[in-house]
Protein backbone atom coordinates (compact mmCIF):
# COMPACT_ATOMS: atom_id res chain seq x y z
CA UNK A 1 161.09 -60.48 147.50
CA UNK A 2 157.36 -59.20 146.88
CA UNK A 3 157.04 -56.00 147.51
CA UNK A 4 153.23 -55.83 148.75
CA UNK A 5 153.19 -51.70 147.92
CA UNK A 6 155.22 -52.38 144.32
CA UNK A 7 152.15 -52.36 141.21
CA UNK A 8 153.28 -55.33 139.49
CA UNK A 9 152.20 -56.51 135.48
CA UNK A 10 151.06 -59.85 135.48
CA UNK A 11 150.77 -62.14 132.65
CA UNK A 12 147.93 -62.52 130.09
CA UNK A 13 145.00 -64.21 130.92
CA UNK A 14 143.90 -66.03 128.10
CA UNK A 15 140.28 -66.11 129.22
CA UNK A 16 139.96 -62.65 130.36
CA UNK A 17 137.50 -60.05 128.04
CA UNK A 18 139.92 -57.60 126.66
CA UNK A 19 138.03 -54.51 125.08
CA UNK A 20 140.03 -52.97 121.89
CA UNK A 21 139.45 -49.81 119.79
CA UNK A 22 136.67 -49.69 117.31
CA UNK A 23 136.67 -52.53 114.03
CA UNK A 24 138.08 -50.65 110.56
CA UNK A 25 135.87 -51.34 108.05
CA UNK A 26 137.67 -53.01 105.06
CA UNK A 27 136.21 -51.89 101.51
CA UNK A 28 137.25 -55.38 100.19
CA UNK A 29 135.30 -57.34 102.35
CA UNK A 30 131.77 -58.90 101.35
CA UNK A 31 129.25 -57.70 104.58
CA UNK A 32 125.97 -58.68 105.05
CA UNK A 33 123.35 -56.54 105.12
CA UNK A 34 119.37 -56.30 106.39
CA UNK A 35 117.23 -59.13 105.18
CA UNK A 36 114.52 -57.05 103.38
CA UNK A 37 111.19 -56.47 104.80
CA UNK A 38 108.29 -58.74 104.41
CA UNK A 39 106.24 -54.96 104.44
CA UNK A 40 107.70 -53.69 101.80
CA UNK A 41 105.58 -52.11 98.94
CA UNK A 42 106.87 -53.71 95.54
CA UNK A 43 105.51 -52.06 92.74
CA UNK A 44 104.95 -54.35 89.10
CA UNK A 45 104.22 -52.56 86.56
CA UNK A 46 101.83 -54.31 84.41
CA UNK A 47 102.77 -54.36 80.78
CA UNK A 48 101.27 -53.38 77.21
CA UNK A 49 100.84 -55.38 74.73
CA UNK A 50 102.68 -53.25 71.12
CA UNK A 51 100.19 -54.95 68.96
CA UNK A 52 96.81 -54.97 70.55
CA UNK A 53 97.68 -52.43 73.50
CA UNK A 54 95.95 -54.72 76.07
CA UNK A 55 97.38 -54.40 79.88
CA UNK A 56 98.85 -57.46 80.70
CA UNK A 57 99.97 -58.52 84.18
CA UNK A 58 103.73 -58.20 85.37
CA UNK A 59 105.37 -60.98 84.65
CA UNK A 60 103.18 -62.71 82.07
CA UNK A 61 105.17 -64.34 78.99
CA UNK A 62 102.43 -63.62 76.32
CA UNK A 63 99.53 -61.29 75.77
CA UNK A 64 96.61 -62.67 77.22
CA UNK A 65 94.39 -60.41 74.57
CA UNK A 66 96.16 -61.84 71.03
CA UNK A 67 98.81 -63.85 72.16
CA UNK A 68 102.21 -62.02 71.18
CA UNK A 69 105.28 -63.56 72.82
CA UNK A 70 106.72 -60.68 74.93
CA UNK A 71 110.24 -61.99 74.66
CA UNK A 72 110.36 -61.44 70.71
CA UNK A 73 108.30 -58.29 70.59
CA UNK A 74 110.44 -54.95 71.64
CA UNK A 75 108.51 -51.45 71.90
CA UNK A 76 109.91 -48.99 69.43
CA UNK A 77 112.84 -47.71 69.96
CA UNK A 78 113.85 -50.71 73.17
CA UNK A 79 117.48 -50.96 72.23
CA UNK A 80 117.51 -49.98 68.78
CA UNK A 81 114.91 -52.51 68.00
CA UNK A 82 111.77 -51.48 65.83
CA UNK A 83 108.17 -52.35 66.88
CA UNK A 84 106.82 -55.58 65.54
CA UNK A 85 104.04 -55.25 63.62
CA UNK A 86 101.92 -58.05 62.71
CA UNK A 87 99.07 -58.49 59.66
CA UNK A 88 95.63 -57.90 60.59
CA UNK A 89 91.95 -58.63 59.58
CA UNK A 90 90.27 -55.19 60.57
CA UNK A 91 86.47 -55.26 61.66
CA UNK A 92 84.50 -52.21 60.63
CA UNK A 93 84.57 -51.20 64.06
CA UNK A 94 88.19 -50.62 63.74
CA UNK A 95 88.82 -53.66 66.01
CA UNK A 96 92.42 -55.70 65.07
CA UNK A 97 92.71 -59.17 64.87
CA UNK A 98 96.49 -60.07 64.86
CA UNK A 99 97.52 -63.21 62.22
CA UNK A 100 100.82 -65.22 63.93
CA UNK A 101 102.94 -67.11 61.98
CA UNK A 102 101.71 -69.92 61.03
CA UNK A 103 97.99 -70.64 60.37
CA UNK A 104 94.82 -68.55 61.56
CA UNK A 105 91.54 -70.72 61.64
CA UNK A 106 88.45 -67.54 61.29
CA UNK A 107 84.95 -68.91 62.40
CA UNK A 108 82.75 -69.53 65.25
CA UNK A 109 84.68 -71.72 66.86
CA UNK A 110 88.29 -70.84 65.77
CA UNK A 111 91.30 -68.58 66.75
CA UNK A 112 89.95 -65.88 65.80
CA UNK A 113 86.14 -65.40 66.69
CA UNK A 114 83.05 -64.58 63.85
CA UNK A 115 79.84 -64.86 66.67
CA UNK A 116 77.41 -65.19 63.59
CA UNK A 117 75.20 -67.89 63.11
CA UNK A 118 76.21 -67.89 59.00
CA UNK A 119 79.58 -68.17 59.64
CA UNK A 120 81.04 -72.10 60.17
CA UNK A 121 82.64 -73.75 62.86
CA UNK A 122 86.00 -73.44 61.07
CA UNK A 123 85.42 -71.11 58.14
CA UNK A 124 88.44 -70.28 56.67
CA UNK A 125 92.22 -70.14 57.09
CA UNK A 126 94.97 -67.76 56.45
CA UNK A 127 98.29 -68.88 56.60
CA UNK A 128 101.21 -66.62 57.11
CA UNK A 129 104.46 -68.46 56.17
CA UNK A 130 108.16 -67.95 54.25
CA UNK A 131 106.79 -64.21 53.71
CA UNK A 132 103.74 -65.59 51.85
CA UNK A 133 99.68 -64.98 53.23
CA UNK A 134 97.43 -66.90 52.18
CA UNK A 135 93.89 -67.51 52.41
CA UNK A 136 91.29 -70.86 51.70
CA UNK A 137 87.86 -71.70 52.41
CA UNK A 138 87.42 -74.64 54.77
CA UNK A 139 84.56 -75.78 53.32
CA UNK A 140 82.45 -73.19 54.81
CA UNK A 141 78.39 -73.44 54.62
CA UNK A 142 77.87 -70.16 53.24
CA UNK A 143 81.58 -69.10 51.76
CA UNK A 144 84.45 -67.06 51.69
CA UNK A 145 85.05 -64.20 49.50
CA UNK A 146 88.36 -62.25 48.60
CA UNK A 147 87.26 -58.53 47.12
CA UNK A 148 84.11 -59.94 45.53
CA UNK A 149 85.49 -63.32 44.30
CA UNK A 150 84.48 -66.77 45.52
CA UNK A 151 87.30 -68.66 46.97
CA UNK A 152 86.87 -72.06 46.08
CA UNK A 153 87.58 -74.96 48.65
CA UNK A 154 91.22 -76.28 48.45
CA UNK A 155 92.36 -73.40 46.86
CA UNK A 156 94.44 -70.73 47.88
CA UNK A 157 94.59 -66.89 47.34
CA UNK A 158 97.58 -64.90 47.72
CA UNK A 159 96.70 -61.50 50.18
CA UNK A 160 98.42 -58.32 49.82
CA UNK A 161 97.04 -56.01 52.07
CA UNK A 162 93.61 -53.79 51.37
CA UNK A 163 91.83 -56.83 50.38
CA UNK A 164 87.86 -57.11 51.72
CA UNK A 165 87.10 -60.40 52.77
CA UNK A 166 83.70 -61.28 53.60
CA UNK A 167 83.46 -64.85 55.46
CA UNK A 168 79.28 -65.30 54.73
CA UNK A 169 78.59 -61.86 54.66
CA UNK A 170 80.85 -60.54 57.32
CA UNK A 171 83.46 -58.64 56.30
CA UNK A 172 86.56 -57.54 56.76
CA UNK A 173 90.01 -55.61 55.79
CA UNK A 174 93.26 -57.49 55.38
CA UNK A 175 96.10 -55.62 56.13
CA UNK A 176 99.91 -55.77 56.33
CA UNK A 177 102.37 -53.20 58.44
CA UNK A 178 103.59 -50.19 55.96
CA UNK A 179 100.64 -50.74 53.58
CA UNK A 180 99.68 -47.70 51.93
CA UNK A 181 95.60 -47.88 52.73
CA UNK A 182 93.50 -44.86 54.10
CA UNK A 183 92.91 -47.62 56.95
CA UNK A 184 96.27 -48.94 57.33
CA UNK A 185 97.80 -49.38 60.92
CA UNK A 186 100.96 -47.87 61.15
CA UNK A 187 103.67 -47.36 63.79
CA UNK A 188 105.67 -44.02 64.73
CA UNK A 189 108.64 -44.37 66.27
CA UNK A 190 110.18 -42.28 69.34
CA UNK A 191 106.57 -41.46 70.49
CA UNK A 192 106.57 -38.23 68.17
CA UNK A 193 103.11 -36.66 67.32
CA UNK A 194 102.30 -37.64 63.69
CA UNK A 195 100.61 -34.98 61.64
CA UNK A 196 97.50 -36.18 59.86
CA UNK A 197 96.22 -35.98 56.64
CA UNK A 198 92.88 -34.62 56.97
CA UNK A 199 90.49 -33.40 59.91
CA UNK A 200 89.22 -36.92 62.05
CA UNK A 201 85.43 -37.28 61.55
CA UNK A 202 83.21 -38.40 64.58
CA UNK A 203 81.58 -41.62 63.30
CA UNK A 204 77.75 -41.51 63.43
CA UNK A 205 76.09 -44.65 65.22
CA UNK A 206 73.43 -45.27 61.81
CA UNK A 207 70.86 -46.99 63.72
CA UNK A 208 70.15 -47.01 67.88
CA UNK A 209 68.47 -49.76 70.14
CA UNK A 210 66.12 -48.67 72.40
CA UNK A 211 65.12 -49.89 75.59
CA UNK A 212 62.77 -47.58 77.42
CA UNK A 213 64.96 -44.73 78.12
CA UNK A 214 67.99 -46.24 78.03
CA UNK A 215 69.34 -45.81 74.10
CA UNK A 216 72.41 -48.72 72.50
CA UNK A 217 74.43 -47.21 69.42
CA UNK A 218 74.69 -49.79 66.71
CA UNK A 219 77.87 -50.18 64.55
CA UNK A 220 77.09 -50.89 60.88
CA UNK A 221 77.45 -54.95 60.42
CA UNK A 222 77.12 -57.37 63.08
CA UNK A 223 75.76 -56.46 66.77
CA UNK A 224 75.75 -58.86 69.69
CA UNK A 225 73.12 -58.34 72.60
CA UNK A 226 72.78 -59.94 75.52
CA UNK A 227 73.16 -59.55 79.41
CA UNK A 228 77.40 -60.35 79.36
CA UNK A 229 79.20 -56.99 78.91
CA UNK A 230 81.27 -58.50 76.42
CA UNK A 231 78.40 -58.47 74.32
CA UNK A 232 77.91 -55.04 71.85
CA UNK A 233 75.25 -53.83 73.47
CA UNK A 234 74.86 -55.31 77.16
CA UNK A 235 71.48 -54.98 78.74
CA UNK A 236 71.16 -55.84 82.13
CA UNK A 237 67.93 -57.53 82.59
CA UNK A 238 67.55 -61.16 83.67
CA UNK A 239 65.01 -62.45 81.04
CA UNK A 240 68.03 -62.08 78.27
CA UNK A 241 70.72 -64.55 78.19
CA UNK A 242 74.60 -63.70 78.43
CA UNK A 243 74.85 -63.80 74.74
CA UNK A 244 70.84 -63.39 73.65
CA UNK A 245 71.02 -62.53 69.40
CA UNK A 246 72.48 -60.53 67.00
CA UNK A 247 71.22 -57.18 65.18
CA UNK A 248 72.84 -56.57 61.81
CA UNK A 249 72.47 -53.34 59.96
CA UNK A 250 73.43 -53.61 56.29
CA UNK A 251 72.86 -51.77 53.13
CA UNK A 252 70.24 -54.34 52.30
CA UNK A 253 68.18 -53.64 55.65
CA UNK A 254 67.95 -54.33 59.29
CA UNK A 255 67.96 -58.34 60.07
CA UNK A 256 67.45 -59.94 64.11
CA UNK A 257 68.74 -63.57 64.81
CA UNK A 258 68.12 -64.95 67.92
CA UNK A 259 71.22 -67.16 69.00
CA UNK A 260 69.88 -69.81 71.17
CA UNK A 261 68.39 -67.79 74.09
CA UNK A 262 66.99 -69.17 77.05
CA UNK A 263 64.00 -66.87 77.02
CA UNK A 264 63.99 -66.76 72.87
CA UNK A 265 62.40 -63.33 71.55
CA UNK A 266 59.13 -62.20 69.53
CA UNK A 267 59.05 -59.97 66.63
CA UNK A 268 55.64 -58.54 66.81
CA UNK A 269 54.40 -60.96 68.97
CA UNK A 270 55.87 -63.64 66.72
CA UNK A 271 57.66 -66.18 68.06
CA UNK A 272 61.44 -66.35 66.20
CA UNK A 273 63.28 -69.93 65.80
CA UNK A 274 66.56 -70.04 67.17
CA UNK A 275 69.47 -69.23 64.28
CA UNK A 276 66.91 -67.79 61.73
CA UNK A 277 67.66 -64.33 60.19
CA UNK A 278 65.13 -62.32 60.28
CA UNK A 279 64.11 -58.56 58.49
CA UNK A 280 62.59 -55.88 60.10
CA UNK A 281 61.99 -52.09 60.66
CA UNK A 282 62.24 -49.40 62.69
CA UNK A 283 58.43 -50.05 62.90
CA UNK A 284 58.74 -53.20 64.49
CA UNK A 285 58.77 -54.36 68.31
CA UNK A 286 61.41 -56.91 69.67
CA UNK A 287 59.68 -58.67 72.88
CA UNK A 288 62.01 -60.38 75.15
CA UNK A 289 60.08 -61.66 78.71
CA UNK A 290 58.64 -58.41 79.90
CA UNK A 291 60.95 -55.71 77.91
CA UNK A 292 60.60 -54.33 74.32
CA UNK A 293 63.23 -53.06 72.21
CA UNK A 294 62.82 -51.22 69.22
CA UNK A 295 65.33 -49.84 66.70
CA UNK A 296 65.89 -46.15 65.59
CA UNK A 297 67.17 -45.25 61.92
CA UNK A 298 69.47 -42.26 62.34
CA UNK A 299 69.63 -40.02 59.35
């Protein structure tokens, strides 16, 4: 019989809550963790171009400056890879124009950029292929010259590296990586100081635009003014276009070409036609709408 004072067990019951000790974590097991935040600060570091140095977004597959294909250009050093180095045309200025493989069209309208009014459309070519450079005229108005020689339409000159090439008057340095020049671009591996040769020199501007009291440096060669700041000399004043003229200071004198303005410009109160080099001094008066420029010599 039932003993109503007796503590008896009783069975299991399957749908009762039964609390048991504590889980053991089991290092074999996959667990999930925390979904990450949606305020979470993700830095991208944006990256540099090895050829041109340009700061590129993170991300990007080519340069957006000169074009190099990130995934076949390693910085010095990146897993025992060395730097690529690409040929160059080098402006006075010391600006670099990469050459790909492959062909290079030089001109006004072209892969790489002349903004002169001598220079054609599609001026010349170089043409960097089966480790051979090249360079032809493309039946240019006003020519294309290799060191002083005339290169004839159709033919083709072999470059070496230190050539001058002047496409109608503009000129510039060819150059290949590991060439030998007192202007050659050259790379240094494990970003170790290199020594230098000789003392750097601070370049002297040799001729200055002046605008009231505001005062442009000119680089010898070619100068592009105009209200764009992409322009040489950028002059904020609405009477000149975003790309106004050019200023050229050569060995043979100081010349003014007015691009195709929307305001146009005087020269001593002479009206210049659009495209047409012009001479002058540091006597004369450029007149643009309501401003005057004038040009400085320095000694």
């Amino acid at each position: 019989m039932s003993d109503a004072n007796r503590t008896q067990m009783l069975n299991s019951d399957p749908n009762r809550t039964v609390m048991s000790g504590a889980p053991v974590l089991d290092p074999n097991k996959t667990m999930m963790g925390n979904a990450p935040t949606i305020n979470a600060t993700v830095t991208i570091k944006p990256i540099q171009c090895p050829v041109c140095k340009t700061f590129n977004p993170g991300g990007v597959k080519f340069c957006v400056e000169c074009g190099l294909i990130f995934d076949r250009a390693l910085p010095a050093d990146a897993f025992g890879a060395p730097a690529v180095q690409l040929p160059i045309l080098l402006e006075s200025t010391g600006r670099e124009h990469p050459l790909r493989a492959g062909s290079t069209v030089i001109g006004r309208e072209a892969d790489i950029i002349i903004a002169d009014s001598k220079v054609s459309r599609k001026h010349a070519q170089i043409t960097n292929a089966n480790g051979l450079i090249e360079i032809e005229d493309l039946g240019s108005s006003n020519g294309t010259k290799v060191d002083g020689n005339t290169v004839t339409p159709g033919n083709k000159i072999v470059l070496t590296g230190g050539e001058k090439i002047s496409f109608a008057g503009v000129e510039m340095t060819f150059q290949v990586p590991g060439s030998t020049g007192t202007n050659s671009t050259q790379a240094f591996g494990g970003n170790k100081t290199a020594a230098i040769a000789a003392t750097p020199r601070k370049e002297v501007s040799p001729a200055t635009l002046c605008w009231g009291d505001q005062e442009f440096a000119l680089k010898p060669g070619l100068n592009t003014f105009g209200r764009k700041s992409e322009n040489d000399v950028a002059i904020a004043d609405p009477y000149i276009s975003g790309k106004h003229g050019t200023i050229e200071i050569t060995d043979q004198g100081i010349f003014i070409t007015d691009i195709g303005s929307t305001n146009g410009m005087s020269l001593n109160d002479a009206r210049l036609s659009p495209n047409m080099r012009t001479v002058m001094t540091q006597e004369d008066t450029i007149k643009i709408g309501d401003i005057e420029l004038k040009i400085r010599l320095n000694a």
